[in-house]
C-alpha atoms as a PDB file:
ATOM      1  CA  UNK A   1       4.602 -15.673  -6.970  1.00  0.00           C
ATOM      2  CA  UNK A   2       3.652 -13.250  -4.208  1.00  0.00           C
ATOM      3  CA  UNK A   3       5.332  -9.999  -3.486  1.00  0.00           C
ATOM      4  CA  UNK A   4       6.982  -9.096  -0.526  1.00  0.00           C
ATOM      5  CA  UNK A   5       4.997  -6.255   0.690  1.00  0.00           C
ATOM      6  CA  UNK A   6       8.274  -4.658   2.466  1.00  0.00           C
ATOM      7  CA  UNK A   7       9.990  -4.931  -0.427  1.00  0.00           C
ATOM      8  CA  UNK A   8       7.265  -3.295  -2.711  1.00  0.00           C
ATOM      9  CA  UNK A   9       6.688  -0.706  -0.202  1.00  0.00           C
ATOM     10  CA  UNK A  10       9.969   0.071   0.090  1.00  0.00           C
ATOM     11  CA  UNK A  11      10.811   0.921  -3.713  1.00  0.00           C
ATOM     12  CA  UNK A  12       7.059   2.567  -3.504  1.00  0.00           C
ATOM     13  CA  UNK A  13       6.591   6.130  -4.517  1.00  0.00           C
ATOM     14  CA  UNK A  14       6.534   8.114  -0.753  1.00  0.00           C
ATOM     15  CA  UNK A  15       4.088  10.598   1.084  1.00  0.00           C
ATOM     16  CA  UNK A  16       1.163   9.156  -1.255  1.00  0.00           C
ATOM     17  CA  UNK A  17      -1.828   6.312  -1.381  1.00  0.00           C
ATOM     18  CA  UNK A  18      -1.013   3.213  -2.946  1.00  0.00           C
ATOM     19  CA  UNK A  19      -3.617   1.107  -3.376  1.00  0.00           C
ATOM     20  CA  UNK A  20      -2.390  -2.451  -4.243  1.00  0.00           C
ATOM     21  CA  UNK A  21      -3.443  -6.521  -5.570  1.00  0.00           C
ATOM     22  CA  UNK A  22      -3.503  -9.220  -2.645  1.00  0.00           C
ATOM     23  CA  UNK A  23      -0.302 -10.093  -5.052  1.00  0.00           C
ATOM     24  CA  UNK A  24       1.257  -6.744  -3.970  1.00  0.00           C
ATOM     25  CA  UNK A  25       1.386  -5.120  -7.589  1.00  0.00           C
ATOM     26  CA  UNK A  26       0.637  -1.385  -7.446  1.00  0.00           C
ATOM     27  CA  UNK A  27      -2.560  -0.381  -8.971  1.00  0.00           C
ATOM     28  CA  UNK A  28      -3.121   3.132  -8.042  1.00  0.00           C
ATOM     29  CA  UNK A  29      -1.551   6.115  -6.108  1.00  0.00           C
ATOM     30  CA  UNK A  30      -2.882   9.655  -4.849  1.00  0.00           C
ATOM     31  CA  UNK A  31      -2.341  12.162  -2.908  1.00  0.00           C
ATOM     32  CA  UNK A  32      -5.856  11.221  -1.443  1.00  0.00           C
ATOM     33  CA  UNK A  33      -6.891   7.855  -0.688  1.00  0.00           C
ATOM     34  CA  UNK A  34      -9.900   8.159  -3.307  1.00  0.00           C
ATOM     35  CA  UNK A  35      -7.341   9.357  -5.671  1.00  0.00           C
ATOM     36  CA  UNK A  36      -5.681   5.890  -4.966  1.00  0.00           C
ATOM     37  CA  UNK A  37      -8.510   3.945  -5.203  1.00  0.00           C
ATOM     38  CA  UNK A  38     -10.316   5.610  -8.249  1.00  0.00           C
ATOM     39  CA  UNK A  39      -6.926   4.700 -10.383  1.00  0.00           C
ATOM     40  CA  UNK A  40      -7.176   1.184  -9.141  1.00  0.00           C
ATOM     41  CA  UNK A  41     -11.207   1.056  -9.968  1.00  0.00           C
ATOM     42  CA  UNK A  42      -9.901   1.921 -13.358  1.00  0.00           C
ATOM     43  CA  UNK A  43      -7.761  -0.941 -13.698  1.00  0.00           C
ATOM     44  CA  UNK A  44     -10.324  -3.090 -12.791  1.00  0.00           C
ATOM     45  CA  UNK A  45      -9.323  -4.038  -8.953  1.00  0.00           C
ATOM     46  CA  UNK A  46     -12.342  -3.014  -7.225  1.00  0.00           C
ATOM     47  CA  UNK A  47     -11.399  -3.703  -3.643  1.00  0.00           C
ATOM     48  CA  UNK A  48      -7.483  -2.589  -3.704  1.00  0.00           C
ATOM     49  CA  UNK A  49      -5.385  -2.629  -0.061  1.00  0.00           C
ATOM     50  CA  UNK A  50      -4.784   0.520   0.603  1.00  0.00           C
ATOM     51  CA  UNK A  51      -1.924   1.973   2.213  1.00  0.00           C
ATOM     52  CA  UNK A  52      -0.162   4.968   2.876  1.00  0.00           C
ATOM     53  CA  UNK A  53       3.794   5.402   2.227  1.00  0.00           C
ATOM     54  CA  UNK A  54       5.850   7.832   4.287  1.00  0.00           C
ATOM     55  CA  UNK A  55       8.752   9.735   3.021  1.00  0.00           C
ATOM     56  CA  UNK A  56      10.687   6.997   5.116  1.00  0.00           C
ATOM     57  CA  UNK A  57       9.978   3.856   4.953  1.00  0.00           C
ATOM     58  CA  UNK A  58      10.514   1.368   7.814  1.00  0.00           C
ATOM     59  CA  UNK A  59       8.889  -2.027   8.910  1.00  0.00           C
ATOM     60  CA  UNK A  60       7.654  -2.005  12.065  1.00  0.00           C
ATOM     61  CA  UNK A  61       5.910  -4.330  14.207  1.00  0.00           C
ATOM     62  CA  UNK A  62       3.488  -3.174  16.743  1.00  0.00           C
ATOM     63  CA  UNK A  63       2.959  -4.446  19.590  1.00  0.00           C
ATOM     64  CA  UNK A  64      -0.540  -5.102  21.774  1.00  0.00           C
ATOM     65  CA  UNK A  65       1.451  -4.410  25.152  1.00  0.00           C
ATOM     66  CA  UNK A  66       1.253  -7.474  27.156  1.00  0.00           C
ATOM     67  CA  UNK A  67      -1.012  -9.812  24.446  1.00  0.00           C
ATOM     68  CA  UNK A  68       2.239 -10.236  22.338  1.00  0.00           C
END
């Protein structure tokens, strides 16, 4: 079963990288995105999503001004 990527990022370590599975399991994490993505290469996962967690974590959706 898939994650729930606002529920993973929410309970995510903050201010790093994450790099993640399409799943949504974490896989790596940095301070730097190649920090992120070097733990992931190391885990075998060599095209992780990448994304970076603030200290506070909120969904958001964002618009395209009148395309919406």
């Amino acid at each position: 079963m898939r994650n729930d990527f606002n529920v993973v990022l929410a309970n995510a370590p903050r201010e790093c990288w994450l790099a993640l599975t399409e799943d949504g399991t974490i896989v790596g994490r940095g301070e730097t995105l190649k920090e992120a993505i070097e733990e992931a290469k190391k885990k075998a996962v060599d095209d992780p999503i990448v994304q970076w967690v603030p200290r506070t974590w909120m969904p958001v959706v964002y618009g395209w001004g009148d395309r919406v």
